[in-house]
C-alpha atoms as a PDB file:
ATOM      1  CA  UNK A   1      45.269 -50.959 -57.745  1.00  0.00           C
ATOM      2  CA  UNK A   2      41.446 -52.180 -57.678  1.00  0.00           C
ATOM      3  CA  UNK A   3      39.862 -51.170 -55.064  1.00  0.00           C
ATOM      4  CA  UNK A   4      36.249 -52.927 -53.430  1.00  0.00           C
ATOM      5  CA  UNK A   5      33.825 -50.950 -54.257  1.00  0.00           C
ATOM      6  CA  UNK A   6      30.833 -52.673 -53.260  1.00  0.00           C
ATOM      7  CA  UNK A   7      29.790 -56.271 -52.370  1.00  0.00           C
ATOM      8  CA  UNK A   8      26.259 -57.029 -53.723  1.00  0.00           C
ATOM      9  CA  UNK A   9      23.494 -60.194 -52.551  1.00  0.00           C
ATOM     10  CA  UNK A  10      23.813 -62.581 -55.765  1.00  0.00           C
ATOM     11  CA  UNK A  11      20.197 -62.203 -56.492  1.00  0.00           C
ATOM     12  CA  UNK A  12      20.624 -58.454 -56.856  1.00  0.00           C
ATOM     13  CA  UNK A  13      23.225 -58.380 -59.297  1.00  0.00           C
ATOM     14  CA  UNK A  14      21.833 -57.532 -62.688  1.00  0.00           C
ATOM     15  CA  UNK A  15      18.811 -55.609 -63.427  1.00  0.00           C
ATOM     16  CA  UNK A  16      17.171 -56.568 -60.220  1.00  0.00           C
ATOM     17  CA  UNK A  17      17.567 -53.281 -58.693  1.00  0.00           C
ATOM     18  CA  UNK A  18      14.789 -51.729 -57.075  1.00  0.00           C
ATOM     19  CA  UNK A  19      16.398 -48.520 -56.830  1.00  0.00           C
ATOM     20  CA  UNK A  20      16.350 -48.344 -60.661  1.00  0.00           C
ATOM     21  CA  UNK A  21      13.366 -46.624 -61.475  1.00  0.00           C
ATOM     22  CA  UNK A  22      14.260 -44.050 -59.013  1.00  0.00           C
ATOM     23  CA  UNK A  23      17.234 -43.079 -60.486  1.00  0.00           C
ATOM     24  CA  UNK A  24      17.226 -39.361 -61.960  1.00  0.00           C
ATOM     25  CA  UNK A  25      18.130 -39.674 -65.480  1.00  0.00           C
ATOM     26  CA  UNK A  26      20.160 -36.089 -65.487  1.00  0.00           C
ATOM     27  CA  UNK A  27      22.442 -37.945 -62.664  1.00  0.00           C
ATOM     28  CA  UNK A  28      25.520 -37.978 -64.641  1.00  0.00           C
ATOM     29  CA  UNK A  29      24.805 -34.272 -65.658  1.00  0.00           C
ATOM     30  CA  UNK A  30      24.065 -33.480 -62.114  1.00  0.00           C
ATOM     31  CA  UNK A  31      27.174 -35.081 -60.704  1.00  0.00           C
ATOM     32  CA  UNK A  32      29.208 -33.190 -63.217  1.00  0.00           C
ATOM     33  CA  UNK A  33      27.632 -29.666 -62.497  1.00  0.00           C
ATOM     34  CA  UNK A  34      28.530 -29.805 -58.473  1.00  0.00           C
ATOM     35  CA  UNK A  35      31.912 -31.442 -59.355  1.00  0.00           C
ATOM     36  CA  UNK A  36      33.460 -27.718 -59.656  1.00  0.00           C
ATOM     37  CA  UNK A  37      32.436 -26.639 -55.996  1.00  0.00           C
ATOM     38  CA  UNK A  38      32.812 -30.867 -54.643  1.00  0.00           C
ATOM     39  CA  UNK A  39      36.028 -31.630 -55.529  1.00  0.00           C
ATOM     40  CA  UNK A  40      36.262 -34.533 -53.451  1.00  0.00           C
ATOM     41  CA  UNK A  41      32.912 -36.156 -54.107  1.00  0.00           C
ATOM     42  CA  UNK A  42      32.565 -39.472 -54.940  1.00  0.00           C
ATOM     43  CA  UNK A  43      29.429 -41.536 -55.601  1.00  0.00           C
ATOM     44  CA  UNK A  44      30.950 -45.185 -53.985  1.00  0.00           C
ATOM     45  CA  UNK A  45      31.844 -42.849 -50.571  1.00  0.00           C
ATOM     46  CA  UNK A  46      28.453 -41.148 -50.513  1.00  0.00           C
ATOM     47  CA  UNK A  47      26.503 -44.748 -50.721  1.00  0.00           C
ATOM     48  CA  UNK A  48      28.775 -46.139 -48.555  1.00  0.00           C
ATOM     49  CA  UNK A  49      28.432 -43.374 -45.870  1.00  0.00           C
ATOM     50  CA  UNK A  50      24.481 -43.874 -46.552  1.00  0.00           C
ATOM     51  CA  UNK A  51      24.299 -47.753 -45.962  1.00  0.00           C
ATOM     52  CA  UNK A  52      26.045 -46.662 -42.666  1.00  0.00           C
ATOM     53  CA  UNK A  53      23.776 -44.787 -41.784  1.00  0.00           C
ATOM     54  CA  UNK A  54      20.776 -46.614 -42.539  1.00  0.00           C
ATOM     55  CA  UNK A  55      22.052 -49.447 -40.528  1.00  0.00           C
ATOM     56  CA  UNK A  56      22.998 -47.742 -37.535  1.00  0.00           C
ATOM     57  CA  UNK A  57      19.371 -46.075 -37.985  1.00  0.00           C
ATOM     58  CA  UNK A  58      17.717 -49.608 -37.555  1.00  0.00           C
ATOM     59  CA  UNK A  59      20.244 -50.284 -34.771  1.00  0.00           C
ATOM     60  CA  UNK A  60      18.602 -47.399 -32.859  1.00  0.00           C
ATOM     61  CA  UNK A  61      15.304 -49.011 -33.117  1.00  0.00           C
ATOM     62  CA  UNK A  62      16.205 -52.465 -32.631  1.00  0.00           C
ATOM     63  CA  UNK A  63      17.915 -50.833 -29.392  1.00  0.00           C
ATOM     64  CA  UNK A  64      15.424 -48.524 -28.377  1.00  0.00           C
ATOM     65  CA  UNK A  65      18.108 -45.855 -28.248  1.00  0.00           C
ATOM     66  CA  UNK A  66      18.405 -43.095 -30.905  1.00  0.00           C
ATOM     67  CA  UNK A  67      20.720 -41.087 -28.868  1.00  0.00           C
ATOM     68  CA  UNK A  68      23.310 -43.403 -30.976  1.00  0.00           C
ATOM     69  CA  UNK A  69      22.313 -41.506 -34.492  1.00  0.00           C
ATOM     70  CA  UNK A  70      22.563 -38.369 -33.100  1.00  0.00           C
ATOM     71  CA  UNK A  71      25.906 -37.016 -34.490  1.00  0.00           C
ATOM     72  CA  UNK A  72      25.130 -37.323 -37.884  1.00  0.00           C
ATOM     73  CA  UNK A  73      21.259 -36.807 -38.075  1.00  0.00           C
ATOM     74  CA  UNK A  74      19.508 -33.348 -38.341  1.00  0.00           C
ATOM     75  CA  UNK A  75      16.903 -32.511 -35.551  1.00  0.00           C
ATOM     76  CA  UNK A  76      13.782 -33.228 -37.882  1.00  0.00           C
ATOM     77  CA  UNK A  77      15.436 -36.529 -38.425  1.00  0.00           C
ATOM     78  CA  UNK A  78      16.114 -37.535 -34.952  1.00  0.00           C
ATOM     79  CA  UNK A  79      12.831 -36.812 -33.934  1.00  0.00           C
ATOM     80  CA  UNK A  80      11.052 -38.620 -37.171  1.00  0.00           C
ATOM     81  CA  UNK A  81      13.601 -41.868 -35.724  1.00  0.00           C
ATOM     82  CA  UNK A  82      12.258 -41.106 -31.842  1.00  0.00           C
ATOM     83  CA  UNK A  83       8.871 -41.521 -32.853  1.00  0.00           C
ATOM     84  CA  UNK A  84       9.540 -44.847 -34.356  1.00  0.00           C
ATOM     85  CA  UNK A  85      10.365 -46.537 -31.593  1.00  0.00           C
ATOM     86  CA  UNK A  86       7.505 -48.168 -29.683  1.00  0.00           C
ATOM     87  CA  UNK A  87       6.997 -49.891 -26.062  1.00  0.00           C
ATOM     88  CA  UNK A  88       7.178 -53.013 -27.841  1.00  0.00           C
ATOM     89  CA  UNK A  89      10.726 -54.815 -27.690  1.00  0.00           C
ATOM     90  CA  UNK A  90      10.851 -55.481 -31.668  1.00  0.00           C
ATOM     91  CA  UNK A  91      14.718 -56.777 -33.081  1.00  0.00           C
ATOM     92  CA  UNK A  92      15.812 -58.548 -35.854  1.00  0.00           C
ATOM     93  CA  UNK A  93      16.401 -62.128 -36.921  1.00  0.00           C
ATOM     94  CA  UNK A  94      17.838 -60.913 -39.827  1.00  0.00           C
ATOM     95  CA  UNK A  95      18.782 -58.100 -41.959  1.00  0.00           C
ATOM     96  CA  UNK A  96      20.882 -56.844 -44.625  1.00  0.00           C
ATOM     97  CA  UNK A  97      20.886 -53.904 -47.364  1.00  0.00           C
ATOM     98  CA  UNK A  98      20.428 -55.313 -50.739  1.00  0.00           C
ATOM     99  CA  UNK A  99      21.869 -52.020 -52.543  1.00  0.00           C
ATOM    100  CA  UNK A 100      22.974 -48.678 -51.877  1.00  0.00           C
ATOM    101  CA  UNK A 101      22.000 -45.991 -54.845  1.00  0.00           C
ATOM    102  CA  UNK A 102      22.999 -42.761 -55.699  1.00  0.00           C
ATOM    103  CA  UNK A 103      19.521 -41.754 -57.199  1.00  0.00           C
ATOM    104  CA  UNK A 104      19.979 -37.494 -57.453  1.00  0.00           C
ATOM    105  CA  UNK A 105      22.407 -35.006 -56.601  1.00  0.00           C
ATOM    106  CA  UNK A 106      21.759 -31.483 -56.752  1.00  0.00           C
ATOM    107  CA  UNK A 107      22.452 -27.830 -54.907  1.00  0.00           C
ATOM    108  CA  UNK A 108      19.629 -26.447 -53.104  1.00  0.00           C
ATOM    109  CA  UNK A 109      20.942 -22.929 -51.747  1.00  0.00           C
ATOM    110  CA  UNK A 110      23.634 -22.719 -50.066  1.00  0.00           C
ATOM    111  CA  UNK A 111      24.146 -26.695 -50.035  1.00  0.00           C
ATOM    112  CA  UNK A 112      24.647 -29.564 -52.135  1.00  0.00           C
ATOM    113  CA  UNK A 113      21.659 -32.408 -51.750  1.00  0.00           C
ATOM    114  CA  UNK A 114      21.723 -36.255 -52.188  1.00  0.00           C
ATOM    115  CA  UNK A 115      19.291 -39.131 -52.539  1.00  0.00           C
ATOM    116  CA  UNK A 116      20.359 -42.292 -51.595  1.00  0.00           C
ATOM    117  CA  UNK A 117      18.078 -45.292 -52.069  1.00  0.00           C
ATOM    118  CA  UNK A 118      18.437 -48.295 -49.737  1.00  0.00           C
ATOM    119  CA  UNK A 119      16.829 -51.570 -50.239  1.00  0.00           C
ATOM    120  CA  UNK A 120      17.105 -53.824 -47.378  1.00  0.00           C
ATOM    121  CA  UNK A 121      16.223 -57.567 -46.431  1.00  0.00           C
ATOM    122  CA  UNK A 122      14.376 -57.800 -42.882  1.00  0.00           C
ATOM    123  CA  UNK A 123      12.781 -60.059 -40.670  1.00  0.00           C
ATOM    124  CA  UNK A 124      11.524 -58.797 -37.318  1.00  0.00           C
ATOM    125  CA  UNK A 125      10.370 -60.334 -33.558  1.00  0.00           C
ATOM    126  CA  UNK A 126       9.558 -59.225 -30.786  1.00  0.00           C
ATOM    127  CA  UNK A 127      11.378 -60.439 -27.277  1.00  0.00           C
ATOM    128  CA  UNK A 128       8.681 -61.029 -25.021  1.00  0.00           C
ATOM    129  CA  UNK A 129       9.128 -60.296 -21.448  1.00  0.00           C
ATOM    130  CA  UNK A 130       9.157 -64.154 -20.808  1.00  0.00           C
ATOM    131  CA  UNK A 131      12.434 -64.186 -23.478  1.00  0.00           C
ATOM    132  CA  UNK A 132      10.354 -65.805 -25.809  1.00  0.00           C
ATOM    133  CA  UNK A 133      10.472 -65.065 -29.573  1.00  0.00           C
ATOM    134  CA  UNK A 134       7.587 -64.261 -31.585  1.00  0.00           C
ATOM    135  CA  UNK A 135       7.621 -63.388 -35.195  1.00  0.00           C
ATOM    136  CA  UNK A 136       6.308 -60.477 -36.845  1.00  0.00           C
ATOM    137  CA  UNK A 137       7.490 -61.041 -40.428  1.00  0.00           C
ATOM    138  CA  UNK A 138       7.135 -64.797 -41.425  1.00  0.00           C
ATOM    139  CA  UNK A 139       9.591 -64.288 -43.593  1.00  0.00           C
ATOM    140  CA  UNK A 140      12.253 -61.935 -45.244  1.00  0.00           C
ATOM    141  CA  UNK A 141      10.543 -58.656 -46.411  1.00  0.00           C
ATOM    142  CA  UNK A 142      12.198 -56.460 -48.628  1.00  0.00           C
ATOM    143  CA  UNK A 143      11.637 -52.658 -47.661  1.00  0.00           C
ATOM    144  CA  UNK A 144      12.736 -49.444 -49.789  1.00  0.00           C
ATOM    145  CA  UNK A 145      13.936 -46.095 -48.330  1.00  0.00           C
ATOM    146  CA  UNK A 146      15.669 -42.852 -49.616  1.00  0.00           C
ATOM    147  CA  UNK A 147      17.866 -40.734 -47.278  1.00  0.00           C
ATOM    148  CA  UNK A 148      18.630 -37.411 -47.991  1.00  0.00           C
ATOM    149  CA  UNK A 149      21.729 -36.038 -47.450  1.00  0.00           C
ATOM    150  CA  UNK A 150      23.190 -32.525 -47.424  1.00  0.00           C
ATOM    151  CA  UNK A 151      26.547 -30.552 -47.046  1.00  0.00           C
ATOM    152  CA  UNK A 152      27.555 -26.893 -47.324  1.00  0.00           C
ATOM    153  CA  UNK A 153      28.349 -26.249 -51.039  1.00  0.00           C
ATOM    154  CA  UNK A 154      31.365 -24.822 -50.088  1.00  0.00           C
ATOM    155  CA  UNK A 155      32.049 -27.523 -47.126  1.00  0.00           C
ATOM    156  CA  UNK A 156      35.261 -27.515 -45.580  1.00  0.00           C
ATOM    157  CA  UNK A 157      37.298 -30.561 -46.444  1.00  0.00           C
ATOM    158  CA  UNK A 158      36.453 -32.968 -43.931  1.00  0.00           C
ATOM    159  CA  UNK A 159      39.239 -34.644 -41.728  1.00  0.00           C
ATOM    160  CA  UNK A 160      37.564 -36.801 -40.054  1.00  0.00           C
ATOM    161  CA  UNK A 161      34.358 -39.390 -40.595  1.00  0.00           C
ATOM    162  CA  UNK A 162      31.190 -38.736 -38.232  1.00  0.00           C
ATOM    163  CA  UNK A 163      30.584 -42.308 -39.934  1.00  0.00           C
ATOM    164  CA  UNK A 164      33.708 -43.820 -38.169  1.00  0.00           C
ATOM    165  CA  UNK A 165      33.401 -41.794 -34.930  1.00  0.00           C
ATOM    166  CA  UNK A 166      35.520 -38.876 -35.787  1.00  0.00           C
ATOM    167  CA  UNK A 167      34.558 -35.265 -35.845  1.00  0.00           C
ATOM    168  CA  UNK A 168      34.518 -33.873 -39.592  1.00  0.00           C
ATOM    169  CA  UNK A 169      36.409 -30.550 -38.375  1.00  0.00           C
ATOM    170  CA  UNK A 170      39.361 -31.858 -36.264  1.00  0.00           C
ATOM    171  CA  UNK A 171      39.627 -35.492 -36.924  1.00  0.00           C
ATOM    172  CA  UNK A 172      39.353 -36.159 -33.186  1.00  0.00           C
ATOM    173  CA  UNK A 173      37.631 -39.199 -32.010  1.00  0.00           C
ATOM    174  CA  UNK A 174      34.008 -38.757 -30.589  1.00  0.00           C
ATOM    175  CA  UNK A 175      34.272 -39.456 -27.144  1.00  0.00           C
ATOM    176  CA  UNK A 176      30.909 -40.989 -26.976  1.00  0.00           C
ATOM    177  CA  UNK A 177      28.434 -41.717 -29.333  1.00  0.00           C
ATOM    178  CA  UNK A 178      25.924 -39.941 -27.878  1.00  0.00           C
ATOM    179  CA  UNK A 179      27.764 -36.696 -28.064  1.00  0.00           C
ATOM    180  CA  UNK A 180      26.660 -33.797 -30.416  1.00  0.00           C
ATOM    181  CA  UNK A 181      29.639 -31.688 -30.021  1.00  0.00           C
ATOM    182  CA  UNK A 182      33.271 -32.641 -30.614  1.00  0.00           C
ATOM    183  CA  UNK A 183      34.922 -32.928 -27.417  1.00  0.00           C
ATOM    184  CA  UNK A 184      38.198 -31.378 -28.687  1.00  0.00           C
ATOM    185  CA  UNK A 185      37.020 -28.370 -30.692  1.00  0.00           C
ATOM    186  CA  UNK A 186      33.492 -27.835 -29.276  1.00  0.00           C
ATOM    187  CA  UNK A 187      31.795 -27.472 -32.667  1.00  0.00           C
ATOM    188  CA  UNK A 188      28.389 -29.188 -32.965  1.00  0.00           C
ATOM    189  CA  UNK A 189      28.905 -32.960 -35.120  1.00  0.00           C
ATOM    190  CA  UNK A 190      25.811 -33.060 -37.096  1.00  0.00           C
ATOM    191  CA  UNK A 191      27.089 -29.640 -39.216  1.00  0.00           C
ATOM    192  CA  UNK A 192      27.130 -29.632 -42.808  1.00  0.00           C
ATOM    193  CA  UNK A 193      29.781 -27.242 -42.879  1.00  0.00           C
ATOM    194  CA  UNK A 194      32.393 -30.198 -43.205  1.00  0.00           C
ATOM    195  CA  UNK A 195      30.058 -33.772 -43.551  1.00  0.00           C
ATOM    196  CA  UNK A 196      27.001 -35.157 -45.359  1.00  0.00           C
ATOM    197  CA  UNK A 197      24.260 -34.835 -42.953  1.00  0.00           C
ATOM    198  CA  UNK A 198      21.033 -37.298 -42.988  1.00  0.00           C
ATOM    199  CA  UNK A 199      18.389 -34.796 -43.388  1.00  0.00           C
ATOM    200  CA  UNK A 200      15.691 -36.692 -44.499  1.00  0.00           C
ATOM    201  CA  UNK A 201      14.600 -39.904 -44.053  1.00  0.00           C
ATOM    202  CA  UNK A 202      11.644 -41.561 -45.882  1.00  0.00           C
ATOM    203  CA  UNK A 203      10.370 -44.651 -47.870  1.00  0.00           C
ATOM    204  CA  UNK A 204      10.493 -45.035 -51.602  1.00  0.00           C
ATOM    205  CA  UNK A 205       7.141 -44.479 -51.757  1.00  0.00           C
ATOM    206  CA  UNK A 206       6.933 -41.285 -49.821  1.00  0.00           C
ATOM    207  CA  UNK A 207       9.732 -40.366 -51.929  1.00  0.00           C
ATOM    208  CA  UNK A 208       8.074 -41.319 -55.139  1.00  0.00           C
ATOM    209  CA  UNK A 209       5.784 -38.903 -54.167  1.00  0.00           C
ATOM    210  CA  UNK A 210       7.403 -36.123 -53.684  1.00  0.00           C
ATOM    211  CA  UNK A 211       9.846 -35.943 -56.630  1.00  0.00           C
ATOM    212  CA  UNK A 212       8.575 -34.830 -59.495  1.00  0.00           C
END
């Protein structure tokens, strides 16, 4: 039957993408050459795991806690997300991801790569100690970021989501999200031996720059 694949802002839908111009223009070819060793890849699941990450990402710093993203972050990322977070108590009025893009896949080594762009809507304040509100954005502005994302190339079948609180090798629940190792079968969650792992994290613009 049809199946939701995606649920976009109305003012996105079209050729307002700013993810377009990112887009690798081999991505079709590239898709098709790691299809023999990522059987069960699919582009929707990838974004979708992507947009959940992003947004649990800006959780973290809303919340001042990035012990949350630490199952399914690398330990350059988690530190890069640490750093982010200031003294000051910033959160958001509002935000939402305009669109999630597959914009490259390729194997590097021993592991298959992605690059996700992520355009999201934000506004930002900061809570002031007296609870007071006051604004940092005076209105919505639209950010870009890519996240990189690898897996072994010849990852394990995942039974479980790190995405949905479940370790990749067993299927167990995580017992806490601040855990790094599954509390059933003891292996670390932020592997790539069974689960795309955010390994990079970066604007579009730092992106830009590095692709060439």
């Amino acid at each position: 039957d049809w199946v939701l694949a995606e649920i976009t802002q109305a003012e996105d839908y079209g050729n307002n993408s700013q993810m377009a111009p990112f887009v690798s223009p081999d991505l079709a070819g590239s898709i098709a050459a790691i299809a023999p060793e990522c059987p069960d890849f699919s582009t929707q699941i990838a974004e979708d795991k992507a947009s959940n990450a992003f947004m649990q990402i800006m959780t973290a710093l809303a919340t001042r806690n990035p012990a949350s993203v630490r199952r399914f972050v690398s330990d350059d990322v988690f530190a890069k997300v640490s750093a982010m977070i200031t003294d000051r108590n910033i959160i958001f009025d509002r935000i939402y991801l305009n669109e999630s893009v597959l914009l490259r896949a390729a194997r590097a080594g021993t592991k298959h790569e992605l690059a996700i762009g992520l355009s999201a809507s934000m506004q930002r304040v900061e809570l002031l100690p007296d609870h007071r509100l006051a604004p940092i954005d005076t209105e919505e502005v639209r950010s870009g970021h890519v996240l990189i994302m690898e897996r072994d190339a010849d990852a394990v079948p995942e039974k479980g989501s790190l995405y949905q609180h479940q370790c990749a090798n067993s299927g167990g629940a995580v017992g806490d999200t601040v855990d790094i190792n599954c509390q059933y079968c003891g292996s670390p969650l932020n592997s790539t031996r069974n689960e795309w792992i955010v390994t990079g994290f970066v604007t579009t613009a730092e992106y830009a720059g590095k692709t060439p």
